[in-house]
PDB file of N, CA and C in Angstrom:
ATOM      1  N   UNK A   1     -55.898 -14.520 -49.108  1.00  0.00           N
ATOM      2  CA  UNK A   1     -54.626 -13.843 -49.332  1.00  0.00           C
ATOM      3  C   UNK A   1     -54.307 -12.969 -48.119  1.00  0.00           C
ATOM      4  N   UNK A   2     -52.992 -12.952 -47.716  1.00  0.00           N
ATOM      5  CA  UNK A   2     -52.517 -12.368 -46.773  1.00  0.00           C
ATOM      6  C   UNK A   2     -52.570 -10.650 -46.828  1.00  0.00           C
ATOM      7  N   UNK A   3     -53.071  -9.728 -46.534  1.00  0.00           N
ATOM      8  CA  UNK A   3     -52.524  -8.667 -46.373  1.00  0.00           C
ATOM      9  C   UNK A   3     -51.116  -7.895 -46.437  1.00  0.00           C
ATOM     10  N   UNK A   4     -50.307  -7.228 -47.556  1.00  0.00           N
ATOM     11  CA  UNK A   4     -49.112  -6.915 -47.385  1.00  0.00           C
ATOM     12  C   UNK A   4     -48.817  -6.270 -46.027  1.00  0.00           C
ATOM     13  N   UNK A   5     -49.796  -5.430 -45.442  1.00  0.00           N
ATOM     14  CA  UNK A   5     -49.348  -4.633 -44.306  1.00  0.00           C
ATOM     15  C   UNK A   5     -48.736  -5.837 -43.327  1.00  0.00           C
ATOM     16  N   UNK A   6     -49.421  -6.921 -43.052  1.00  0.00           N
ATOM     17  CA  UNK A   6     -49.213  -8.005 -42.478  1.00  0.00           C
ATOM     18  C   UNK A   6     -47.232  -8.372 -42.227  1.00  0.00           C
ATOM     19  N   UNK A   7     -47.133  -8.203 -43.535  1.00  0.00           N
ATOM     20  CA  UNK A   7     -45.571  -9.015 -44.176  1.00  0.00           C
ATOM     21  C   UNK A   7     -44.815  -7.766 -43.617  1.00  0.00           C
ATOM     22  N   UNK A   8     -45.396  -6.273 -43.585  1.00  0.00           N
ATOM     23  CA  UNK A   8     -44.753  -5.348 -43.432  1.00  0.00           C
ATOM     24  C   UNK A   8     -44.493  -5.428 -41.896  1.00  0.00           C
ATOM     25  N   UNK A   9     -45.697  -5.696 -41.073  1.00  0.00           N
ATOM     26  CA  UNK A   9     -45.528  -5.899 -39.682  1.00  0.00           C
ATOM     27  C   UNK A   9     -44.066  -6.914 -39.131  1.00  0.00           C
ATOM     28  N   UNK A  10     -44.781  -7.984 -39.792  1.00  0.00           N
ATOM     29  CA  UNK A  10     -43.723  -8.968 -39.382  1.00  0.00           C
ATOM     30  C   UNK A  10     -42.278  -8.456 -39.479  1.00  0.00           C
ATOM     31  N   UNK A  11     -41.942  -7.911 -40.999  1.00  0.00           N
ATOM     32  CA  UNK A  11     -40.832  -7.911 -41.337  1.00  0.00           C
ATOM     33  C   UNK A  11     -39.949  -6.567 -39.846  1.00  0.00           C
ATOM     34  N   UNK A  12     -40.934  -5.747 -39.858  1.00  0.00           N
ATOM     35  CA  UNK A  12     -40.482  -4.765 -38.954  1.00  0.00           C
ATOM     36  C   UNK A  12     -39.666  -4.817 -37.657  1.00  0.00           C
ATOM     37  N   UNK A  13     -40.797  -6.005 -37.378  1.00  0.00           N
ATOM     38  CA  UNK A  13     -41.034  -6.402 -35.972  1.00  0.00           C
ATOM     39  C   UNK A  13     -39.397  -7.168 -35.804  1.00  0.00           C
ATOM     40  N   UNK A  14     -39.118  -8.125 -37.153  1.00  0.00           N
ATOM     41  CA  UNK A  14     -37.871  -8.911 -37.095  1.00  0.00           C
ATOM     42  C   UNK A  14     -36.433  -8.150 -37.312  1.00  0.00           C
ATOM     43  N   UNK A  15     -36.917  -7.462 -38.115  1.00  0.00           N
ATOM     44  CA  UNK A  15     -35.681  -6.270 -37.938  1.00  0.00           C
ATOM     45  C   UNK A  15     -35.340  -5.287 -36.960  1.00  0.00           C
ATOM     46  N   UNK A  16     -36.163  -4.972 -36.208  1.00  0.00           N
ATOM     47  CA  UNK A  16     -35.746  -4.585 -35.100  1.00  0.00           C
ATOM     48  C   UNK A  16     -35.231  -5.393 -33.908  1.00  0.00           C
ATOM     49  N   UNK A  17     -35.628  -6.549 -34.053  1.00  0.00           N
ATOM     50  CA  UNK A  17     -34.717  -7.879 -33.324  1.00  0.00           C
ATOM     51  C   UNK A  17     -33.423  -7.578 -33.879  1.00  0.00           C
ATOM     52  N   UNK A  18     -33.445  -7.768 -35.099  1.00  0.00           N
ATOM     53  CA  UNK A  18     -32.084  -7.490 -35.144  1.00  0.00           C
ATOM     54  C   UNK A  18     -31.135  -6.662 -35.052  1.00  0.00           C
ATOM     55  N   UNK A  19     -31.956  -5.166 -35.085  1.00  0.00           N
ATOM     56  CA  UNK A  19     -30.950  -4.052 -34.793  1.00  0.00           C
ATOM     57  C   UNK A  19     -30.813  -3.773 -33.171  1.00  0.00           C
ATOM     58  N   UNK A  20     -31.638  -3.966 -32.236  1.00  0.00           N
ATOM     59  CA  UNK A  20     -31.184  -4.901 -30.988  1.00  0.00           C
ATOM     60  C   UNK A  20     -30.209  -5.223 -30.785  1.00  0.00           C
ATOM     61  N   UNK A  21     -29.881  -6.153 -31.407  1.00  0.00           N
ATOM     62  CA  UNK A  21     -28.910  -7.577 -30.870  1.00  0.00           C
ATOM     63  C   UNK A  21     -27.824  -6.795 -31.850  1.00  0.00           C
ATOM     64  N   UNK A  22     -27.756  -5.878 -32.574  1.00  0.00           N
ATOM     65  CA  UNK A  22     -26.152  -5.117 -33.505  1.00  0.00           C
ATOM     66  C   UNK A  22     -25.931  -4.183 -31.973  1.00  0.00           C
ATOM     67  N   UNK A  23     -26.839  -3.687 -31.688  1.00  0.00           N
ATOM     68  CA  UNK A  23     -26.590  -2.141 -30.556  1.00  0.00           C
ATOM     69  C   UNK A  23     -26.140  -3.069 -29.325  1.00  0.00           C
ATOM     70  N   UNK A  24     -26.951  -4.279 -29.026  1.00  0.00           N
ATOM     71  CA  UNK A  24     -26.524  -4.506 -27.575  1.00  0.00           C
ATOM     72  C   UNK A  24     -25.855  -5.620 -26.990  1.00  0.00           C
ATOM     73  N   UNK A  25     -25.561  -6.320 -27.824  1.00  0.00           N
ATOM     74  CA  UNK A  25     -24.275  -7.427 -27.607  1.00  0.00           C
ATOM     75  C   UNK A  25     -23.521  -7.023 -27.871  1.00  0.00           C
ATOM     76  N   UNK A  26     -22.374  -7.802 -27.444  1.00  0.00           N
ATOM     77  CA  UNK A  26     -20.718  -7.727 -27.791  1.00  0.00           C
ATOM     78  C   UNK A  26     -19.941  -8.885 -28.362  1.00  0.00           C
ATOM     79  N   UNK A  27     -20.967 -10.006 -28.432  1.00  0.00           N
ATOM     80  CA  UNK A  27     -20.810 -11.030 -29.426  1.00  0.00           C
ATOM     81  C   UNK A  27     -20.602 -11.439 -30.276  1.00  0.00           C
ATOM     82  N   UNK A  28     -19.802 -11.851 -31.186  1.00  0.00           N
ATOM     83  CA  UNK A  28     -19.475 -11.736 -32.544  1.00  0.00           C
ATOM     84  C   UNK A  28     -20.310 -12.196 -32.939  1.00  0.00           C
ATOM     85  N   UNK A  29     -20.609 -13.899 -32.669  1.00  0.00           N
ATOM     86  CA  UNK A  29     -21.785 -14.418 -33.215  1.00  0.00           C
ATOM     87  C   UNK A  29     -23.121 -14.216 -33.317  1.00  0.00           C
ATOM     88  N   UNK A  30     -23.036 -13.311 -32.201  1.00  0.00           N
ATOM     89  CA  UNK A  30     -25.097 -12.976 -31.656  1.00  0.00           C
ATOM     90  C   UNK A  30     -24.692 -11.598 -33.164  1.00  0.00           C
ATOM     91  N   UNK A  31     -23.804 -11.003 -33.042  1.00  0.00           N
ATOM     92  CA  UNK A  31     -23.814 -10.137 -33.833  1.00  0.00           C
ATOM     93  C   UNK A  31     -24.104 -10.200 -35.639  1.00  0.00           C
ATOM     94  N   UNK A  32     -23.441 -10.991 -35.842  1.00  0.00           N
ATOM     95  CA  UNK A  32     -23.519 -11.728 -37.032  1.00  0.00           C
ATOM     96  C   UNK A  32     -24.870 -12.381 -37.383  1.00  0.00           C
ATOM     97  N   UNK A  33     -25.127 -12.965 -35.944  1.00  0.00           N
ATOM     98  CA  UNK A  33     -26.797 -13.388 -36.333  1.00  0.00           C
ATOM     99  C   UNK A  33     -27.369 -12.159 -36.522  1.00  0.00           C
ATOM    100  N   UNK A  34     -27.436 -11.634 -35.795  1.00  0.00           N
ATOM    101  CA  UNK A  34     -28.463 -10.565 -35.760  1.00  0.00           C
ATOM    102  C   UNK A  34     -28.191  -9.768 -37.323  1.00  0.00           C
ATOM    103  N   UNK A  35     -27.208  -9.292 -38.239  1.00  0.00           N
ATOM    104  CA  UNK A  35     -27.266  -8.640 -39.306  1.00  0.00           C
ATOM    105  C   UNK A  35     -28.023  -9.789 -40.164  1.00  0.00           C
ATOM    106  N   UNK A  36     -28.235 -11.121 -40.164  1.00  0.00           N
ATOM    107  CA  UNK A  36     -28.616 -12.177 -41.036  1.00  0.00           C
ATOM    108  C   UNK A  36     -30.134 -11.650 -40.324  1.00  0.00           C
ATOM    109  N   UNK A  37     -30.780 -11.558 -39.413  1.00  0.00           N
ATOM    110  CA  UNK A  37     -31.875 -11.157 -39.440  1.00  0.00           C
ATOM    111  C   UNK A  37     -32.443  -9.715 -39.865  1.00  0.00           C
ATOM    112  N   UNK A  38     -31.819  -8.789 -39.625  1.00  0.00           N
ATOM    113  CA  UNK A  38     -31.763  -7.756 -40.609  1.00  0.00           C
ATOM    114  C   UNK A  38     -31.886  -7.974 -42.262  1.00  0.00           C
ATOM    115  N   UNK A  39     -31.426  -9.037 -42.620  1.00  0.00           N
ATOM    116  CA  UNK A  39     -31.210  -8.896 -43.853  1.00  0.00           C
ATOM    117  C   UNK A  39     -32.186  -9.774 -44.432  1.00  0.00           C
ATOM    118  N   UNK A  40     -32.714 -10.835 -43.287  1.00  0.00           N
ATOM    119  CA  UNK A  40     -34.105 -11.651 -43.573  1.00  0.00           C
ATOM    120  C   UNK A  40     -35.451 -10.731 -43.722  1.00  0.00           C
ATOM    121  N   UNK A  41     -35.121  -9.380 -42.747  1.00  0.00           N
ATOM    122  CA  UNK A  41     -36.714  -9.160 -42.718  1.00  0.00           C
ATOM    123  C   UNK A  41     -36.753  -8.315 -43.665  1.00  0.00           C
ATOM    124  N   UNK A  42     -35.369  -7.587 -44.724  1.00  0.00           N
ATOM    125  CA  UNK A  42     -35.658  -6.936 -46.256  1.00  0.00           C
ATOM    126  C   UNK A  42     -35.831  -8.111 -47.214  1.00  0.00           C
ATOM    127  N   UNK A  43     -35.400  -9.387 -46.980  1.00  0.00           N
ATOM    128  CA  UNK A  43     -36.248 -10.303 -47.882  1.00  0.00           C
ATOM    129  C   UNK A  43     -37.483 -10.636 -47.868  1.00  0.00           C
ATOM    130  N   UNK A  44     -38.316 -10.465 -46.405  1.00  0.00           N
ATOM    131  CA  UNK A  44     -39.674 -10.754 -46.542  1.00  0.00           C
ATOM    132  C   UNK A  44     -40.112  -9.625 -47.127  1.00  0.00           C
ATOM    133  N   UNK A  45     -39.926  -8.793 -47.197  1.00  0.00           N
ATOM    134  CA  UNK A  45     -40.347  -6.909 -47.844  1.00  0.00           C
ATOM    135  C   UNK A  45     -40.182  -7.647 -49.412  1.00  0.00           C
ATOM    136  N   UNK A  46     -39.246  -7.673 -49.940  1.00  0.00           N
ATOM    137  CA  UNK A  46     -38.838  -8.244 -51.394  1.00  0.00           C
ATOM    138  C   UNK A  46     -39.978  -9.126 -51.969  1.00  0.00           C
ATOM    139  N   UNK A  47     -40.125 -10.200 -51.285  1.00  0.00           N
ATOM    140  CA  UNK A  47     -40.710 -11.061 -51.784  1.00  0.00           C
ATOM    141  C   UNK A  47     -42.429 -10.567 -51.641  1.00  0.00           C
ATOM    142  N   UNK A  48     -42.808 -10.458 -50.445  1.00  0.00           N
ATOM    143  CA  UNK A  48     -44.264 -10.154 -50.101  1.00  0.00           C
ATOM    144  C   UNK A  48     -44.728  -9.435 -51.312  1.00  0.00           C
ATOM    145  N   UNK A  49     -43.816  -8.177 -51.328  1.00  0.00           N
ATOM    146  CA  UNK A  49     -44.131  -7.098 -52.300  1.00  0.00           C
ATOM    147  C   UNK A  49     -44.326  -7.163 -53.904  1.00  0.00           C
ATOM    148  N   UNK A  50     -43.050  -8.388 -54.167  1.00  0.00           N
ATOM    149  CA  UNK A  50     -43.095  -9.091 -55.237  1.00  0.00           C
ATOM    150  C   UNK A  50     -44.282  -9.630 -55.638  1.00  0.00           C
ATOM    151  N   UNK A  51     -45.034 -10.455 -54.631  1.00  0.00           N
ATOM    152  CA  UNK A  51     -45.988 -11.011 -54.614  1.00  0.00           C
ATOM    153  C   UNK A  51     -47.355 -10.489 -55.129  1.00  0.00           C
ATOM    154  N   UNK A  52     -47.312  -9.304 -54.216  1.00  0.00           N
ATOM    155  CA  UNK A  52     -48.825  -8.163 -54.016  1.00  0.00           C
ATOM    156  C   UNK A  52     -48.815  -7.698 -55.543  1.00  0.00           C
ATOM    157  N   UNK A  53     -47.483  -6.954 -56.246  1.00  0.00           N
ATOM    158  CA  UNK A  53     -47.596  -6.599 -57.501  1.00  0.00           C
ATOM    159  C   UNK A  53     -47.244  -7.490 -58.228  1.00  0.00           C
ATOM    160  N   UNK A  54     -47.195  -8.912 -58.282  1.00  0.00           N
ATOM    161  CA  UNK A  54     -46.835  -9.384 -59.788  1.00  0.00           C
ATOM    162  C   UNK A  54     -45.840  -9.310 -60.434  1.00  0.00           C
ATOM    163  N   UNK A  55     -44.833  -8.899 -59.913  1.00  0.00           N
ATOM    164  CA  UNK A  55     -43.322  -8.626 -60.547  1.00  0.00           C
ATOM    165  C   UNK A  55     -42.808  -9.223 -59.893  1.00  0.00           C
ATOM    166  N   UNK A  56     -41.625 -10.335 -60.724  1.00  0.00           N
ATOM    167  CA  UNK A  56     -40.403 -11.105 -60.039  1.00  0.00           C
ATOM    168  C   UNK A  56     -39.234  -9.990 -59.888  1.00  0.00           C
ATOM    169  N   UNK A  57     -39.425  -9.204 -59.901  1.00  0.00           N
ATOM    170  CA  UNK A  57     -38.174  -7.634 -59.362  1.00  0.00           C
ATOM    171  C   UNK A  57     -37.737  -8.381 -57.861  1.00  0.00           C
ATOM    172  N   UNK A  58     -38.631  -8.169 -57.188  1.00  0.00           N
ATOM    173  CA  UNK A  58     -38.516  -8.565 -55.765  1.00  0.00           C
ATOM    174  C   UNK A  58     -37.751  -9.315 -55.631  1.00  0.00           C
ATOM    175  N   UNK A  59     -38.336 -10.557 -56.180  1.00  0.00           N
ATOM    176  CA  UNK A  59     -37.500 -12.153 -55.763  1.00  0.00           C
ATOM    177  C   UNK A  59     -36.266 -12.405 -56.519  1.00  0.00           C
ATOM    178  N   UNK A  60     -35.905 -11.444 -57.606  1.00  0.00           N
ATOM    179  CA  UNK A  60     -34.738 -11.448 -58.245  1.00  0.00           C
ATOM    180  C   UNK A  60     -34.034 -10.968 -56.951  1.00  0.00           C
ATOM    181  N   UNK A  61     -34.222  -9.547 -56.185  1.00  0.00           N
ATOM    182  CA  UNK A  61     -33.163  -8.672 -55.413  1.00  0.00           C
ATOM    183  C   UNK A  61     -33.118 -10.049 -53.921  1.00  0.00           C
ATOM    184  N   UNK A  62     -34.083 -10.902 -53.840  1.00  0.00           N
ATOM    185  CA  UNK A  62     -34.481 -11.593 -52.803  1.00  0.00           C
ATOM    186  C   UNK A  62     -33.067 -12.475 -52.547  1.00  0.00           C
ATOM    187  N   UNK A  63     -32.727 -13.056 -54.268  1.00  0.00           N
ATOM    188  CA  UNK A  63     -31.527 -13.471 -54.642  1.00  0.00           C
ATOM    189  C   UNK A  63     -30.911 -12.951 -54.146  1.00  0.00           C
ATOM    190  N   UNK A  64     -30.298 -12.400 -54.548  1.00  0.00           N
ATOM    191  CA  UNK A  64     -29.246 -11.426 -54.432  1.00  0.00           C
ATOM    192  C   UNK A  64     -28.820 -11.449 -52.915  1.00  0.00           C
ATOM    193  N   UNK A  65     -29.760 -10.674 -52.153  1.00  0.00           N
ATOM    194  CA  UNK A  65     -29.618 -10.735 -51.399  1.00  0.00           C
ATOM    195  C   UNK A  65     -29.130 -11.895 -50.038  1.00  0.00           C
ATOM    196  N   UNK A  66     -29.843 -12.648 -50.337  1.00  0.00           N
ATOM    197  CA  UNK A  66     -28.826 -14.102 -50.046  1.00  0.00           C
ATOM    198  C   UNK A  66     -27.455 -14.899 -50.591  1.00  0.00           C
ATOM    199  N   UNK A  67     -27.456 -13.965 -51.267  1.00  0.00           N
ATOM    200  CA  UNK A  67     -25.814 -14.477 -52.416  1.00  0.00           C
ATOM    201  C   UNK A  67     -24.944 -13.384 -51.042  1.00  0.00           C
ATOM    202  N   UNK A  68     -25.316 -12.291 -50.899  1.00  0.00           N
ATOM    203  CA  UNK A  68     -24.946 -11.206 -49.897  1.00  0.00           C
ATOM    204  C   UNK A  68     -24.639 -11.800 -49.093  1.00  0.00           C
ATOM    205  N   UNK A  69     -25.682 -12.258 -47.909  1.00  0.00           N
ATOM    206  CA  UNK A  69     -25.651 -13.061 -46.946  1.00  0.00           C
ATOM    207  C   UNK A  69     -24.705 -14.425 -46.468  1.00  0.00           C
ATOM    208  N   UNK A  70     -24.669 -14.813 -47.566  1.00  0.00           N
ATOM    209  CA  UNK A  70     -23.831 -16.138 -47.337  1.00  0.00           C
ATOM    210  C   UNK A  70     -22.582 -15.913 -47.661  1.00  0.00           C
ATOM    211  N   UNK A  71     -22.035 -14.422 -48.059  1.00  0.00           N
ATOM    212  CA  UNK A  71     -20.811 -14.559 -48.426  1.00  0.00           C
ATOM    213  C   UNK A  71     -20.724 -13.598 -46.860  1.00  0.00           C
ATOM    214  N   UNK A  72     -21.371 -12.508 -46.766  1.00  0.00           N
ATOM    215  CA  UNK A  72     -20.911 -12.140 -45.152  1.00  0.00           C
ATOM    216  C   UNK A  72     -20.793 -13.172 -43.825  1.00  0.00           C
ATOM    217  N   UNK A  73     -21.233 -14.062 -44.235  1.00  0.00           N
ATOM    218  CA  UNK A  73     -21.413 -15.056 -43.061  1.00  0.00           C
ATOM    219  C   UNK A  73     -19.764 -15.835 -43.029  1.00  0.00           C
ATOM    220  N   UNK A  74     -19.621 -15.986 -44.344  1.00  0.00           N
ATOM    221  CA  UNK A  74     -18.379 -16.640 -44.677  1.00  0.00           C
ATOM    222  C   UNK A  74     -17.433 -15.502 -44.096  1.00  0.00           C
ATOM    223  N   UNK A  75     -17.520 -14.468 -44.495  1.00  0.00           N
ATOM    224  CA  UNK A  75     -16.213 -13.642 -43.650  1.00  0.00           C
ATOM    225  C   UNK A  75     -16.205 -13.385 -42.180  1.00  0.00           C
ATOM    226  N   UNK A  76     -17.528 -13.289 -42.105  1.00  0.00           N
ATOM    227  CA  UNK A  76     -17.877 -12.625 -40.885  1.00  0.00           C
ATOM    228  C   UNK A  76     -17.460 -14.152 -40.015  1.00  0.00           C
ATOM    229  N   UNK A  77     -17.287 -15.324 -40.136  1.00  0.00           N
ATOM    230  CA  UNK A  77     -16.908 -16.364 -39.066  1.00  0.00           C
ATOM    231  C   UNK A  77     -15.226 -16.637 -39.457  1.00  0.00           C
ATOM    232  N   UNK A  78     -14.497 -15.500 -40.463  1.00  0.00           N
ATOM    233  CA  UNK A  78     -13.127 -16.155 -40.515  1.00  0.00           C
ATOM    234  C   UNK A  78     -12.775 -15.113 -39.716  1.00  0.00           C
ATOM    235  N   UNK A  79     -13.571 -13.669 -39.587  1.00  0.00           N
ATOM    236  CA  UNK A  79     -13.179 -13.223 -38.564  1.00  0.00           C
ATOM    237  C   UNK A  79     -13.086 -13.250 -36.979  1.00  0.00           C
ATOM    238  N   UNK A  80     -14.091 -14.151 -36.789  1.00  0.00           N
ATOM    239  CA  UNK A  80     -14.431 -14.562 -35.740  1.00  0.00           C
ATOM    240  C   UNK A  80     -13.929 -15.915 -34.873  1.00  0.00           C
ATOM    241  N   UNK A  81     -13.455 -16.320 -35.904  1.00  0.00           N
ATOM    242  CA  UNK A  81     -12.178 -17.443 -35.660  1.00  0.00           C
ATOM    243  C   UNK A  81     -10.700 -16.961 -35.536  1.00  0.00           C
ATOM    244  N   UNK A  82     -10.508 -16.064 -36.149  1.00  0.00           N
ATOM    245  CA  UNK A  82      -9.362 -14.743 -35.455  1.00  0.00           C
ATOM    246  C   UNK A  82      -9.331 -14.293 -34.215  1.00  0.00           C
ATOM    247  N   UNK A  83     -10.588 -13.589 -34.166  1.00  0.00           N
ATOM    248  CA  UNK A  83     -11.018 -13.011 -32.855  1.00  0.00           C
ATOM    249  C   UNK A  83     -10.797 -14.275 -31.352  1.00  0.00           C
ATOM    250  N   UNK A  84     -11.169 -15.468 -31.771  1.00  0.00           N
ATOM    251  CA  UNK A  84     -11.420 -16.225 -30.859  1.00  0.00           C
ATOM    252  C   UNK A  84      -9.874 -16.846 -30.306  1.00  0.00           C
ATOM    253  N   UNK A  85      -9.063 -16.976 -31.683  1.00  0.00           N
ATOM    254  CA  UNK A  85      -7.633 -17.784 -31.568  1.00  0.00           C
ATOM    255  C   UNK A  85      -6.949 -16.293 -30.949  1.00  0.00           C
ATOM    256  N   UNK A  86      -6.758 -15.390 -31.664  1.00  0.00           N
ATOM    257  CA  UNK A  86      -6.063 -14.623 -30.524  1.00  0.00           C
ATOM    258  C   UNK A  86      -6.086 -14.296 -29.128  1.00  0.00           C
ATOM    259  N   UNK A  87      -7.609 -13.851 -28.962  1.00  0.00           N
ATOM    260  CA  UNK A  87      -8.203 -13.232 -27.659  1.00  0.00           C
ATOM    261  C   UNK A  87      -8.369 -14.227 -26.953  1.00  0.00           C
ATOM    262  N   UNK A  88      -9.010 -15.829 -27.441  1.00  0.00           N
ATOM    263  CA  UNK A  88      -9.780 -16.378 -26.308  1.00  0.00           C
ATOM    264  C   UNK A  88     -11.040 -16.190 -26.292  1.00  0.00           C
ATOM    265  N   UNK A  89     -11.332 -14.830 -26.995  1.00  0.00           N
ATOM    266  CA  UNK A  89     -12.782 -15.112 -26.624  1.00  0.00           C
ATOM    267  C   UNK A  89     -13.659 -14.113 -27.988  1.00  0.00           C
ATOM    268  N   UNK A  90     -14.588 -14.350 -28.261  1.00  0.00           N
ATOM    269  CA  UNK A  90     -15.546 -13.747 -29.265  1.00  0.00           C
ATOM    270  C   UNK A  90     -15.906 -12.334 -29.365  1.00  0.00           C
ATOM    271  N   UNK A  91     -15.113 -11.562 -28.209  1.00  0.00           N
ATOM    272  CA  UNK A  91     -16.035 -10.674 -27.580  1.00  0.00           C
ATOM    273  C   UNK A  91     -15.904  -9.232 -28.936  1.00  0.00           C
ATOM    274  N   UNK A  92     -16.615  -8.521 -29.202  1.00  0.00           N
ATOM    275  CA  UNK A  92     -16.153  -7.372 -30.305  1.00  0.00           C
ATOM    276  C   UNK A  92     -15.378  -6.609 -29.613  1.00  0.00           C
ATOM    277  N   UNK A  93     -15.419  -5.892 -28.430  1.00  0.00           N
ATOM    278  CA  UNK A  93     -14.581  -4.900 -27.897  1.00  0.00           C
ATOM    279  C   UNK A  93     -12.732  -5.495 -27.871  1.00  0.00           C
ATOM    280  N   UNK A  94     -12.430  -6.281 -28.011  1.00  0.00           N
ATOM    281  CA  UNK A  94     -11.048  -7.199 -27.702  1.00  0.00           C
ATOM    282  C   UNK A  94     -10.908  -6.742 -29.482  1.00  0.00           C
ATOM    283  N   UNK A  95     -11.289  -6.273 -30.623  1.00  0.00           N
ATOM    284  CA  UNK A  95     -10.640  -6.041 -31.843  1.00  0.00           C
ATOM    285  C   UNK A  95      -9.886  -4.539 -31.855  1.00  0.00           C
ATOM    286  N   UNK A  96     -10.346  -3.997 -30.324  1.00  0.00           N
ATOM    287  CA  UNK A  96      -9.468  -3.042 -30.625  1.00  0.00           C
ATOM    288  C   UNK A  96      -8.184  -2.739 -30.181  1.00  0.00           C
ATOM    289  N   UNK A  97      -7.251  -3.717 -29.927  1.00  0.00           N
ATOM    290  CA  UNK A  97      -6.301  -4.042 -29.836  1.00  0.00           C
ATOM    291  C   UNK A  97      -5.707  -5.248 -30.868  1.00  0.00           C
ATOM    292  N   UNK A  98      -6.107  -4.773 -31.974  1.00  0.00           N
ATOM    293  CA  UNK A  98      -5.834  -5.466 -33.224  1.00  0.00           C
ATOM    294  C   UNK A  98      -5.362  -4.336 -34.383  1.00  0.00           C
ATOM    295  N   UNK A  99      -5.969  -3.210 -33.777  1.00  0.00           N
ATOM    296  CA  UNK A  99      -5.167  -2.600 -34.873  1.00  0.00           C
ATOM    297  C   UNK A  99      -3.950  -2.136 -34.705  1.00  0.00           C
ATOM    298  N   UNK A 100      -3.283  -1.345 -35.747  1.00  0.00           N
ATOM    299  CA  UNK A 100      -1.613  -1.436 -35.833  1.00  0.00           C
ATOM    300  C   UNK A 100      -1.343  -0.343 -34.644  1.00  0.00           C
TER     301      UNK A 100
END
């Protein structure tokens, strides 16, 4: 059996990839990836933990949490298909000449 600290490492290690890539691109898409990895490495926390104690709590919120995910992904690329047809280009800084 794996060690939880283990799952805790990993998960850390991947979330900070992803809060990275929120602080230092300007990409919509790198951006968007990067919150889907954020939101992967509180599912490995969910589940691992689930695991260690014996309670489906975890893997219920694990749900969830991917119901989350796939609906931000869905907005997060109709915005980004906005971003792209107006501007030309993906970039985040170009939305601020979108507002009124």
């Amino acid at each position: 059996m794996v060690p939880l600290s283990y799952y805790l490492l990993l998960s850390a290690a991947v979330f900070s990839i992803g809060v990275f890539g929120v602080l230092a691109r300007r990409n919509a898409l790198v951006f968007l990836m990067s919150v889907e990895l954020m939101l992967n490495a509180a599912n490995v926390v969910f589940v691992a933990a689930s695991g260690q104690y014996g309670d489906v709590t975890g893997q219920v919120f694990s749900l969830f949490t991917m119901a989350l995910a796939a609906a931000e992904v869905a907005v997060g690329i109709g915005i980004v298909l906005v971003l792209y047809r107006t501007f030309g280009a993906v970039d985040v800084a170009a939305a601020d000449a979108m507002r009124w």
